[in-house]
PDB file of N, CA and C in Angstrom:
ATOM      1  N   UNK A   1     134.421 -14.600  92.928  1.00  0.00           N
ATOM      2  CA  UNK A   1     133.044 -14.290  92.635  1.00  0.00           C
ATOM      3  C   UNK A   1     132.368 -15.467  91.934  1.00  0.00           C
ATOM      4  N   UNK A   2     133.364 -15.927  91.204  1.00  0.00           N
ATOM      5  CA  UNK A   2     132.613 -17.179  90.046  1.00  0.00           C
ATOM      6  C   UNK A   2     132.325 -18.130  91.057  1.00  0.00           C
ATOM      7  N   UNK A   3     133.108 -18.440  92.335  1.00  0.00           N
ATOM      8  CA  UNK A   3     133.112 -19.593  92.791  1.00  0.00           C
ATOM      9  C   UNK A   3     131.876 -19.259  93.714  1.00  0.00           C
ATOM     10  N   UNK A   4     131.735 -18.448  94.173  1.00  0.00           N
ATOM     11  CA  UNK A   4     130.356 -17.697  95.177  1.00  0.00           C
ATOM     12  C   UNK A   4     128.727 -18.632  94.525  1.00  0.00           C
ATOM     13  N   UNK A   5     128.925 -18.208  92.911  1.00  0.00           N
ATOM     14  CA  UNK A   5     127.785 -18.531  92.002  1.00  0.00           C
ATOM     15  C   UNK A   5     128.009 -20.282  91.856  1.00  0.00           C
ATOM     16  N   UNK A   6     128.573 -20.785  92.146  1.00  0.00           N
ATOM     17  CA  UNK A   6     128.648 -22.100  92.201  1.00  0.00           C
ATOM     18  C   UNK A   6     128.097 -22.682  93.849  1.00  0.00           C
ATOM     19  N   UNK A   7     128.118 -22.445  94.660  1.00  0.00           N
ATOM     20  CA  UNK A   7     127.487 -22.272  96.021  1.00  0.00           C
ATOM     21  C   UNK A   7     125.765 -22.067  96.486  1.00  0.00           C
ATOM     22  N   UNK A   8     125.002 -21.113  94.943  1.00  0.00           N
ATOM     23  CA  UNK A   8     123.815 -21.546  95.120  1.00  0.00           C
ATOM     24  C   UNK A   8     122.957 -22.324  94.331  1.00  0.00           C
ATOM     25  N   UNK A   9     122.018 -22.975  94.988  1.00  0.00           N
ATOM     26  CA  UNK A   9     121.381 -23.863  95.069  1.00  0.00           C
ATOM     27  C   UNK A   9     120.416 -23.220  93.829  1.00  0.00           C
ATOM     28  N   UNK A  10     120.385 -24.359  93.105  1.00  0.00           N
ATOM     29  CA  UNK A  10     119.408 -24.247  91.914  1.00  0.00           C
ATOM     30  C   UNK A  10     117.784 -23.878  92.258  1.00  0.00           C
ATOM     31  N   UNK A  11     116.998 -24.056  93.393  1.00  0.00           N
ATOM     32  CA  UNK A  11     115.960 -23.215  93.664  1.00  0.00           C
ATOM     33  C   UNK A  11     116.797 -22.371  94.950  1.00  0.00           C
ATOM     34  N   UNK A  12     116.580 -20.753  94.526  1.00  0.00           N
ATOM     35  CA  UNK A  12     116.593 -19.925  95.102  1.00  0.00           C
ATOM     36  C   UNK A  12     115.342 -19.246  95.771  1.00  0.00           C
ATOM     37  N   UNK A  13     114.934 -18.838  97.146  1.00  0.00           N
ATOM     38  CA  UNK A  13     114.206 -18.246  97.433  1.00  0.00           C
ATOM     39  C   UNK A  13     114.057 -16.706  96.765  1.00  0.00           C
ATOM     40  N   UNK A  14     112.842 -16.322  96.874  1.00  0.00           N
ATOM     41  CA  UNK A  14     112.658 -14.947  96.493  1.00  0.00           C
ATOM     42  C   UNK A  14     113.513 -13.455  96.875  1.00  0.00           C
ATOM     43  N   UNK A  15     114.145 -13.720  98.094  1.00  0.00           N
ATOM     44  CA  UNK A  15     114.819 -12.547  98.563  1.00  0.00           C
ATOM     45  C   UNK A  15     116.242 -13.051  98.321  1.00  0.00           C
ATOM     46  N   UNK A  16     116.098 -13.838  97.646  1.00  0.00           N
ATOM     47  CA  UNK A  16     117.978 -14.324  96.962  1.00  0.00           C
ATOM     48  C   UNK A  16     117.931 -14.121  95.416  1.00  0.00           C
ATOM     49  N   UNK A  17     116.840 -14.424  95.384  1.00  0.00           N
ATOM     50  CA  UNK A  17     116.679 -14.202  93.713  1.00  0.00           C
ATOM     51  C   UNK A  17     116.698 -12.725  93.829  1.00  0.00           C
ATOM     52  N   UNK A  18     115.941 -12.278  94.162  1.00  0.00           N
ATOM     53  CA  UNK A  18     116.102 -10.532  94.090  1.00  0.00           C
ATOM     54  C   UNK A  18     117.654  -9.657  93.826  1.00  0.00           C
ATOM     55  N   UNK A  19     118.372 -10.725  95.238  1.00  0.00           N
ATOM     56  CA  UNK A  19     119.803  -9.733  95.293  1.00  0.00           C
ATOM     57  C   UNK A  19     120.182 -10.499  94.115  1.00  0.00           C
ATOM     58  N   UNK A  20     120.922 -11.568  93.505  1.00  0.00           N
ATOM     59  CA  UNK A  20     121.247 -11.803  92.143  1.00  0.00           C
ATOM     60  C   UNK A  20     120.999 -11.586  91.304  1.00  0.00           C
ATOM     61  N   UNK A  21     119.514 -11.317  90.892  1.00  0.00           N
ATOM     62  CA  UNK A  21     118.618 -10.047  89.883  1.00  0.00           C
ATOM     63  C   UNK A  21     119.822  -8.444  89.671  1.00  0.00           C
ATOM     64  N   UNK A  22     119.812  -8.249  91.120  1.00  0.00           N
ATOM     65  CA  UNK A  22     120.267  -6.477  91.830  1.00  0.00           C
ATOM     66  C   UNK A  22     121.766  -6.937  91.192  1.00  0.00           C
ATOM     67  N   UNK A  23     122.630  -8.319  91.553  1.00  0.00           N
ATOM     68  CA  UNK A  23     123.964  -8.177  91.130  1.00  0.00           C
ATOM     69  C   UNK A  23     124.400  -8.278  89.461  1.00  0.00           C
ATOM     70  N   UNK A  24     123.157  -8.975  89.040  1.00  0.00           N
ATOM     71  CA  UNK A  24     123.337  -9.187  87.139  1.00  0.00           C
ATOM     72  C   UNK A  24     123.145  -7.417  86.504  1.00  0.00           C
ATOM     73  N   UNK A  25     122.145  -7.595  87.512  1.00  0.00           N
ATOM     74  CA  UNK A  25     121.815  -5.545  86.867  1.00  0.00           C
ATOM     75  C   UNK A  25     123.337  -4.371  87.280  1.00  0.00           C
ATOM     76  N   UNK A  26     123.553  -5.241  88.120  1.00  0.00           N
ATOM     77  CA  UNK A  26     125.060  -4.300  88.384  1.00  0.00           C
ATOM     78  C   UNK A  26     126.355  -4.646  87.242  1.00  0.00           C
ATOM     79  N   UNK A  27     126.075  -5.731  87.403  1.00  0.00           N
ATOM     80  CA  UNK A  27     127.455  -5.792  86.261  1.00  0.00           C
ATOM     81  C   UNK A  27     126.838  -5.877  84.655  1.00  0.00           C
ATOM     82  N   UNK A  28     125.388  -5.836  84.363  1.00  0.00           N
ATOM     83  CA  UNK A  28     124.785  -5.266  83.062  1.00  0.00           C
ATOM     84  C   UNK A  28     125.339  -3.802  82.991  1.00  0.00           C
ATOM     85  N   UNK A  29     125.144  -3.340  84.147  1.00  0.00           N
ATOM     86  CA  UNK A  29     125.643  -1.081  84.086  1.00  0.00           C
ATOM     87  C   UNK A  29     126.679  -1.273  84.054  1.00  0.00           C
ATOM     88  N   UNK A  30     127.667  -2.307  84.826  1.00  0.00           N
ATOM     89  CA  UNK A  30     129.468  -2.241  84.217  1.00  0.00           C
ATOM     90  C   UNK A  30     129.447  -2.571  83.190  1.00  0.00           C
ATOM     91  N   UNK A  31     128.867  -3.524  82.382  1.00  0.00           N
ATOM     92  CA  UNK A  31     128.998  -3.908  81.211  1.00  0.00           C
ATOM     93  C   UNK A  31     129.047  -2.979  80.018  1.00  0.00           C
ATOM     94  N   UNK A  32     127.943  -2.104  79.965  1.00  0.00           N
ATOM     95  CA  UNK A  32     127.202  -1.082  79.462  1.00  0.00           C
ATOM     96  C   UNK A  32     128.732   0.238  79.350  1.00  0.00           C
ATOM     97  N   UNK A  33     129.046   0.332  80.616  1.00  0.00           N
ATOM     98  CA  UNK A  33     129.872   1.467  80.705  1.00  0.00           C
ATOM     99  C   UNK A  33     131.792   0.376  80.373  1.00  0.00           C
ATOM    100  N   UNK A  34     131.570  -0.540  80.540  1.00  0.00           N
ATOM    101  CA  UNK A  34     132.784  -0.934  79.850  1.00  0.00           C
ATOM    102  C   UNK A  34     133.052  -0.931  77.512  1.00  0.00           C
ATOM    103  N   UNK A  35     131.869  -1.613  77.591  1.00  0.00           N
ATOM    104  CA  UNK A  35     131.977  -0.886  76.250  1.00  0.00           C
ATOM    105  C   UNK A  35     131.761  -0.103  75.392  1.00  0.00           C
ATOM    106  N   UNK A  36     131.198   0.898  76.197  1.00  0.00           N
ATOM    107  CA  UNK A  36     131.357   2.668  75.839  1.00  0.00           C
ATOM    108  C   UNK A  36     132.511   3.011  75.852  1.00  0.00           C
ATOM    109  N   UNK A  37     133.577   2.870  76.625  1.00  0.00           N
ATOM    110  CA  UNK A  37     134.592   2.958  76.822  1.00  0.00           C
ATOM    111  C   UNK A  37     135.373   2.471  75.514  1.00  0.00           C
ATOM    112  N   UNK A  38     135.516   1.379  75.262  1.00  0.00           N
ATOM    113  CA  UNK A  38     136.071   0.833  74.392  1.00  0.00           C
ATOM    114  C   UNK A  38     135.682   1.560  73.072  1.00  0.00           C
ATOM    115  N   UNK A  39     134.460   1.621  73.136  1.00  0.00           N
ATOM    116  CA  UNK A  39     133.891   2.338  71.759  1.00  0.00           C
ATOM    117  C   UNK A  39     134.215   3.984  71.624  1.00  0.00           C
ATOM    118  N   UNK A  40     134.507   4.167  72.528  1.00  0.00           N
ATOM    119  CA  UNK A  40     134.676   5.669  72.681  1.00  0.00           C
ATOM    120  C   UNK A  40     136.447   6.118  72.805  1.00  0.00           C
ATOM    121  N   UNK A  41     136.828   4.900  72.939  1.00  0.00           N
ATOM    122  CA  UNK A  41     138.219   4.894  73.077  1.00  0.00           C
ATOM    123  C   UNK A  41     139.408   5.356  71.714  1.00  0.00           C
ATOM    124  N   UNK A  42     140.695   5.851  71.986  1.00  0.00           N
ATOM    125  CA  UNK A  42     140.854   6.534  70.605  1.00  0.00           C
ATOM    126  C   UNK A  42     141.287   5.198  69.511  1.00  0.00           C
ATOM    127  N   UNK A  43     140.977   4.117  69.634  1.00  0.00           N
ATOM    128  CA  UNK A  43     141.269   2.846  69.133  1.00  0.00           C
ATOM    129  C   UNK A  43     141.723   2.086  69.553  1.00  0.00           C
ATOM    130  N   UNK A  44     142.086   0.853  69.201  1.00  0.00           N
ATOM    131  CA  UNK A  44     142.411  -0.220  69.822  1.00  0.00           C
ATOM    132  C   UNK A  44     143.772  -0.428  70.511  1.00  0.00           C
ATOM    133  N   UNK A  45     144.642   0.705  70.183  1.00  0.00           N
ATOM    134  CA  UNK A  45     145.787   0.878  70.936  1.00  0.00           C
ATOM    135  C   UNK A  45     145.326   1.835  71.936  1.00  0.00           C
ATOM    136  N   UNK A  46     144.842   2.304  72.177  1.00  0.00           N
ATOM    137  CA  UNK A  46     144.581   3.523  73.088  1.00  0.00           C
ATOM    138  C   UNK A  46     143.844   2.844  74.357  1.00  0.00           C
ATOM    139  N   UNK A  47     142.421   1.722  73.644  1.00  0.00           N
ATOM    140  CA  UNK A  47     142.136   0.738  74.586  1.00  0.00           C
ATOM    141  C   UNK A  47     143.019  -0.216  74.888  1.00  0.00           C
ATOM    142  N   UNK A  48     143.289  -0.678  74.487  1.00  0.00           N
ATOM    143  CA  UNK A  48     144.552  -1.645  75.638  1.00  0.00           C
ATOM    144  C   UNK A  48     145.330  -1.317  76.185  1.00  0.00           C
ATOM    145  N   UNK A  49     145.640   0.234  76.020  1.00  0.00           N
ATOM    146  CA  UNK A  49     146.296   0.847  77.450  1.00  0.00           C
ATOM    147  C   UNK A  49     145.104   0.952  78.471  1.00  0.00           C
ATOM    148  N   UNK A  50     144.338   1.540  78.012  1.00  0.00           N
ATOM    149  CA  UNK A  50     143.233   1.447  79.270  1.00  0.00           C
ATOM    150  C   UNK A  50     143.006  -0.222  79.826  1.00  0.00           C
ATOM    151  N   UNK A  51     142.845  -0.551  78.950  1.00  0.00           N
ATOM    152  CA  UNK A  51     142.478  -2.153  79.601  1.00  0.00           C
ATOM    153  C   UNK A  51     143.533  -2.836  80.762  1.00  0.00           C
ATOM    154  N   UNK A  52     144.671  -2.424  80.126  1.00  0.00           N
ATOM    155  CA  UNK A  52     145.691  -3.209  81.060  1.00  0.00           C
ATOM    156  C   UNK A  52     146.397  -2.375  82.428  1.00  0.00           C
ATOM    157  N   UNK A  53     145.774  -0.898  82.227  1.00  0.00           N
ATOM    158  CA  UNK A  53     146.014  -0.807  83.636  1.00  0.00           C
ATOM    159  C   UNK A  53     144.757  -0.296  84.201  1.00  0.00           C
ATOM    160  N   UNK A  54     143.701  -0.652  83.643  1.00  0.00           N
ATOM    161  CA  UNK A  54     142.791  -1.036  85.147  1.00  0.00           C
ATOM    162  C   UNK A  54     142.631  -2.688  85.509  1.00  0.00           C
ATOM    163  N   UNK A  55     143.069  -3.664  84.789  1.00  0.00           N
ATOM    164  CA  UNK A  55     142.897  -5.022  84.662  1.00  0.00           C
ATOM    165  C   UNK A  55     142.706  -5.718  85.972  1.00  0.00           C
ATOM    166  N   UNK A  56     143.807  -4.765  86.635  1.00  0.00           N
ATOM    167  CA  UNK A  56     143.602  -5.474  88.622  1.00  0.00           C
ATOM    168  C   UNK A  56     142.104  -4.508  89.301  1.00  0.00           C
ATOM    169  N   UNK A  57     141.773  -4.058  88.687  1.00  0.00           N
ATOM    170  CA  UNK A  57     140.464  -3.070  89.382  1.00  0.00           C
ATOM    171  C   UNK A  57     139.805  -3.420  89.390  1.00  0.00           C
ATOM    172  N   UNK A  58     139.434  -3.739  87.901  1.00  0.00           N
ATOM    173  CA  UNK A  58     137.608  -3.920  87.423  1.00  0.00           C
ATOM    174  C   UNK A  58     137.277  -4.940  86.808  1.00  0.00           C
ATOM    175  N   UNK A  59     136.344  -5.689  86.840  1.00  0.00           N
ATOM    176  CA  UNK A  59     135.972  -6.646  86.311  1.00  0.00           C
ATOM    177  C   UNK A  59     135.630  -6.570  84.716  1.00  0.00           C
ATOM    178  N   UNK A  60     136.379  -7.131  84.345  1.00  0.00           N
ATOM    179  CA  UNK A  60     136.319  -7.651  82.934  1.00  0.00           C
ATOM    180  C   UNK A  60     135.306  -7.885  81.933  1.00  0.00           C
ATOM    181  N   UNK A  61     134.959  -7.524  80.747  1.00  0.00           N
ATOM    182  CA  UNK A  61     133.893  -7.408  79.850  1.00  0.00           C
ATOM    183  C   UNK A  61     133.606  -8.730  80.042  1.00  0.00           C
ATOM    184  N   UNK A  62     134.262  -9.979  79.600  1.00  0.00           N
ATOM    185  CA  UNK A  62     134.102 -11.132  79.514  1.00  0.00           C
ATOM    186  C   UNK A  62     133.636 -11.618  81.093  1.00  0.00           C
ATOM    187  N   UNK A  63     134.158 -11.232  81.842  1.00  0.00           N
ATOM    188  CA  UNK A  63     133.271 -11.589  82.997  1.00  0.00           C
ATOM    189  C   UNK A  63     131.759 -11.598  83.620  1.00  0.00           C
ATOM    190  N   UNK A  64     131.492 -10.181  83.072  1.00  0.00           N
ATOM    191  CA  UNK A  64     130.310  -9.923  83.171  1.00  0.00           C
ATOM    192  C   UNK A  64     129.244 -10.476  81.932  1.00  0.00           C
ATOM    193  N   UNK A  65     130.109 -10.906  81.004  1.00  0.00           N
ATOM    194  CA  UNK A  65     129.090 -11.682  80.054  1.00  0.00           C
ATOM    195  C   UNK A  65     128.680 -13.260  80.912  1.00  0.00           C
ATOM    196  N   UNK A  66     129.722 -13.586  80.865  1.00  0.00           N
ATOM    197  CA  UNK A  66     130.018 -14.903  81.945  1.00  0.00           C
ATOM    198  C   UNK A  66     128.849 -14.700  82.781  1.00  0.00           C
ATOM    199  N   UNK A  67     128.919 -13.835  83.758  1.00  0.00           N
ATOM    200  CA  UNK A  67     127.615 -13.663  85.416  1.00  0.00           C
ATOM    201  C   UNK A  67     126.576 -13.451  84.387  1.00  0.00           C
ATOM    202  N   UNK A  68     126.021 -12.744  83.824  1.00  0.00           N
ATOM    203  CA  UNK A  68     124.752 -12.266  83.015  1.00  0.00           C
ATOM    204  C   UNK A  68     124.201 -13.869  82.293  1.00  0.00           C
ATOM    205  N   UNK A  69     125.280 -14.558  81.938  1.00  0.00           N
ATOM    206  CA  UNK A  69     124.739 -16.019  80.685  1.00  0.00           C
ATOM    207  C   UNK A  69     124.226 -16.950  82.212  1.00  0.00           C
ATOM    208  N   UNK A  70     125.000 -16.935  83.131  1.00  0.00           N
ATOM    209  CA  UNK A  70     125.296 -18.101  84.133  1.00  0.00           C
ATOM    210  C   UNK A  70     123.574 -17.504  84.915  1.00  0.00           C
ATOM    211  N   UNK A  71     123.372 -16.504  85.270  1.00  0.00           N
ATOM    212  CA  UNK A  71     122.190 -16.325  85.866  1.00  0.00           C
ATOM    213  C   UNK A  71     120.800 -15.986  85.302  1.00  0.00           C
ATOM    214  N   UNK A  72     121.246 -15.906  83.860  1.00  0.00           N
ATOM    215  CA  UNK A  72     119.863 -16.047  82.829  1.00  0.00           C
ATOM    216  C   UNK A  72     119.986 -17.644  82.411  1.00  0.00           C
ATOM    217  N   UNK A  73     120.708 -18.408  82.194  1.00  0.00           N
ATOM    218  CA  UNK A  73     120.929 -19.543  81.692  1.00  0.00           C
ATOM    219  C   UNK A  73     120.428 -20.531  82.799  1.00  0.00           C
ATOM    220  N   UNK A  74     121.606 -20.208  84.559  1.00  0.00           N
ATOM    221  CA  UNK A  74     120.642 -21.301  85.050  1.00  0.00           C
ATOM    222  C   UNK A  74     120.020 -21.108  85.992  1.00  0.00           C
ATOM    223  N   UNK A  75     119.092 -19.910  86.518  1.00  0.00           N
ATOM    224  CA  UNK A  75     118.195 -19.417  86.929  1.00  0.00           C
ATOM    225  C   UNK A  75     116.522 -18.739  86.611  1.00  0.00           C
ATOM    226  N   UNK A  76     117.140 -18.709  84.874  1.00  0.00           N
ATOM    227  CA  UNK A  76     115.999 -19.248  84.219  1.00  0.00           C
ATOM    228  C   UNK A  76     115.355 -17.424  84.296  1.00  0.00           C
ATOM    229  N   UNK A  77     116.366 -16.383  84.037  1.00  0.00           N
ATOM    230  CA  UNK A  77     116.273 -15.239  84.254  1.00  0.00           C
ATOM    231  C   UNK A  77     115.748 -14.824  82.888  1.00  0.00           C
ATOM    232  N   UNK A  78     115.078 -15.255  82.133  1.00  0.00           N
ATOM    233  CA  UNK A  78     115.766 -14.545  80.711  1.00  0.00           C
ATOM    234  C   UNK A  78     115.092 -13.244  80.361  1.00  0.00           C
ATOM    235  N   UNK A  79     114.466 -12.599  81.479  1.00  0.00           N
ATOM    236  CA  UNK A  79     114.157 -11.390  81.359  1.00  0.00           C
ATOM    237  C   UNK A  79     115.253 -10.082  81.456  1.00  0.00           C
ATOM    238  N   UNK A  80     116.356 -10.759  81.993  1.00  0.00           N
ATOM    239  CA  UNK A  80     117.090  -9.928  81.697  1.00  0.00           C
ATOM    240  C   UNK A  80     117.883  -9.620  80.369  1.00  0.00           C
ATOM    241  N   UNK A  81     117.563 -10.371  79.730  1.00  0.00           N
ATOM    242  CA  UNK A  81     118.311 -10.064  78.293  1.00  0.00           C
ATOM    243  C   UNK A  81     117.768  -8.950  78.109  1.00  0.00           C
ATOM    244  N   UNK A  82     116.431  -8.499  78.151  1.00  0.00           N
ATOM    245  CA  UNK A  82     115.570  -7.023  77.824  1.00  0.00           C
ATOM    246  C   UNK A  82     116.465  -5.809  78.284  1.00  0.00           C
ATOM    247  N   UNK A  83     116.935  -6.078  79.491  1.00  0.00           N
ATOM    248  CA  UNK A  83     117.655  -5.094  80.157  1.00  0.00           C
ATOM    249  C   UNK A  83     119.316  -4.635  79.381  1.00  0.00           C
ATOM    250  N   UNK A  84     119.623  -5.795  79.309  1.00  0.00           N
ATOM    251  CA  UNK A  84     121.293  -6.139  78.301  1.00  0.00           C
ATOM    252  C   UNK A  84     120.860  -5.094  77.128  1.00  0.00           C
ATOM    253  N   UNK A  85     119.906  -5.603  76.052  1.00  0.00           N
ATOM    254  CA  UNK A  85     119.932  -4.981  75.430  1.00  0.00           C
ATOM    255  C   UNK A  85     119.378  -3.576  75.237  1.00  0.00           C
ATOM    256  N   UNK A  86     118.707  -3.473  76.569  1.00  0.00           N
ATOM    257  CA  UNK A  86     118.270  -1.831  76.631  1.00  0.00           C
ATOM    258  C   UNK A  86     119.621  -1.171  76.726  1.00  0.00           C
ATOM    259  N   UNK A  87     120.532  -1.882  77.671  1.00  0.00           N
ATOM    260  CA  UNK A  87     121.748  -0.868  78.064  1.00  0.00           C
ATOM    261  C   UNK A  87     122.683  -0.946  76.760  1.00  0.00           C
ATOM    262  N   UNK A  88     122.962  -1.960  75.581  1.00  0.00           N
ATOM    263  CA  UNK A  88     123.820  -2.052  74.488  1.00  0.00           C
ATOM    264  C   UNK A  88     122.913  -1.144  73.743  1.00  0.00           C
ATOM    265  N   UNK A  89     121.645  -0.965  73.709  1.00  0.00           N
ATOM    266  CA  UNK A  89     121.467   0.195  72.476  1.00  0.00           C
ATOM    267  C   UNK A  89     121.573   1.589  72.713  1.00  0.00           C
ATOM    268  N   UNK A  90     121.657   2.059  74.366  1.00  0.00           N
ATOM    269  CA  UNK A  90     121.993   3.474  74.570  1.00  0.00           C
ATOM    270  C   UNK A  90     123.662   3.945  74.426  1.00  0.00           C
ATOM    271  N   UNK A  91     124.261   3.053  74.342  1.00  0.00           N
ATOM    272  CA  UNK A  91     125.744   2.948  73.760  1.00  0.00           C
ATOM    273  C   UNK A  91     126.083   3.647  71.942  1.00  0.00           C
ATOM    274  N   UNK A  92     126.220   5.008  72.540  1.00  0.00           N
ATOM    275  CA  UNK A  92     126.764   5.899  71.203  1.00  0.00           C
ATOM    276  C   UNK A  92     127.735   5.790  70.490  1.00  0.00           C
ATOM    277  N   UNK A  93     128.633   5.226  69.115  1.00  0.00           N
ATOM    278  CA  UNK A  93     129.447   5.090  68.463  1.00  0.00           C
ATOM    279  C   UNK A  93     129.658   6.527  68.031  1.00  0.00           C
ATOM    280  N   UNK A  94     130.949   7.179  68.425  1.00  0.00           N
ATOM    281  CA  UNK A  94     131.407   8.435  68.013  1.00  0.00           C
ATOM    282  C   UNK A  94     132.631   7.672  66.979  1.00  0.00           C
ATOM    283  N   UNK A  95     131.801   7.368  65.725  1.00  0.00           N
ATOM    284  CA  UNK A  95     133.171   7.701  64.301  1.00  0.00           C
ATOM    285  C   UNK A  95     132.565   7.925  63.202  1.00  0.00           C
ATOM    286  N   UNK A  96     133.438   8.397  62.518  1.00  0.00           N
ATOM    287  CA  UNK A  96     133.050   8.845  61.534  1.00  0.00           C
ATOM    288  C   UNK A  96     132.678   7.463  59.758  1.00  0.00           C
ATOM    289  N   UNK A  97     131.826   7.791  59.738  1.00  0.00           N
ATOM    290  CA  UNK A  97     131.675   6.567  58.445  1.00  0.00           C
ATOM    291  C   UNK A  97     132.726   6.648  57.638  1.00  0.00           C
ATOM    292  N   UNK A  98     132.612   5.594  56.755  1.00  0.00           N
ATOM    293  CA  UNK A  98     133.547   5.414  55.493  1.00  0.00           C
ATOM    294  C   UNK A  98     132.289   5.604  54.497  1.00  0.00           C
ATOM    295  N   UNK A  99     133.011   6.553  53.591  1.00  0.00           N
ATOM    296  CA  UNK A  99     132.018   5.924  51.992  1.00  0.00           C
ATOM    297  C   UNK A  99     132.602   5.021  51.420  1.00  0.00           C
ATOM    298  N   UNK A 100     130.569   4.687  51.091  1.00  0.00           N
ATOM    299  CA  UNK A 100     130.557   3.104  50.376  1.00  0.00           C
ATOM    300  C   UNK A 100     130.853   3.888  48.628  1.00  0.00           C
ATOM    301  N   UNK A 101     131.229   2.766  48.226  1.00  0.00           N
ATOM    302  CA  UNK A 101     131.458   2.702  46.864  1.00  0.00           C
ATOM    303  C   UNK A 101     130.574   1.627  46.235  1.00  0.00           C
ATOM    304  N   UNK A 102     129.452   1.887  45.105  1.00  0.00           N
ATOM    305  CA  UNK A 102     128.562   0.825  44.882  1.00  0.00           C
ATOM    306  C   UNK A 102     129.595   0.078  43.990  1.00  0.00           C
ATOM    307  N   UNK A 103     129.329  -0.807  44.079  1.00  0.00           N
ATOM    308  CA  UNK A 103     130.364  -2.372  43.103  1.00  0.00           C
ATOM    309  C   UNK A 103     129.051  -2.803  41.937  1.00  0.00           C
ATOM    310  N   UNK A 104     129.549  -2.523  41.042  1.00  0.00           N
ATOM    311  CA  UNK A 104     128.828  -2.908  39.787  1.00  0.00           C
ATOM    312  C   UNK A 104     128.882  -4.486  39.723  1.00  0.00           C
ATOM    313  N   UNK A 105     127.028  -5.179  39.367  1.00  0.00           N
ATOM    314  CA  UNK A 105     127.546  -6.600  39.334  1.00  0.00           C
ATOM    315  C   UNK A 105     128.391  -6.758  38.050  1.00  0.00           C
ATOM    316  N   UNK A 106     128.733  -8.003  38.021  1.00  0.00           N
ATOM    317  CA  UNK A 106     129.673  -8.660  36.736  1.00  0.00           C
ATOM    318  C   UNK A 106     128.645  -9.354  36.035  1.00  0.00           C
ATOM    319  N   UNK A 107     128.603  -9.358  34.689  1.00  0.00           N
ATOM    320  CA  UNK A 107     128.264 -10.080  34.256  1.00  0.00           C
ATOM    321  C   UNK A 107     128.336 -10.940  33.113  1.00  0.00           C
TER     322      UNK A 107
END
């Protein structure tokens, strides 16, 4: 896939730009639903069982950061960051807080 994105040409026509638009927005929604997952996961042992046996399936968190930087960076997309972060703030953290303890200054 990486090597695909090395193949086009720094001006893209409009109906190429479109589908690479359509493929950043696809792996923004994998992105989105990969670290829900993680976040929703019963911790970090629980995720790296998940991680390592879908590892041959699905494309990788870090990958899709990779396609998202490479086609806002050199296509000059940067409207999609709006989108990135629309999909990272509908991402629900299910845990429970810690109480804070206020720390008295020293003096």
């Amino acid at each position: 896939m990486f090597s695909l994105l090395t193949r086009i040409s720094d001006f893209v026509s409009s109906d190429d730009m479109n589908l690479l638009r359509n493929f950043v927005r696809a792996c923004i929604s994998l992105l989105g639903a990969l670290v829900q997952k993680r976040v929703s996961s019963g911790g970090p042992e629980e995720y790296e069982k998940l991680s390592f046996a879908e590892a041959s399936t699905t494309i990788s968190e870090q990958s899709c950061w990779m396609i998202i930087s490479i086609a806002i960076g050199v296509w000059s997309q940067r409207d999609l960051w709006d989108d990135v972060e629309v999909t990272l703030q509908g991402i629900s953290v299910q845990s429970s807080p810690e109480p804070v303890t206020p720390v008295e200054p020293s003096v």
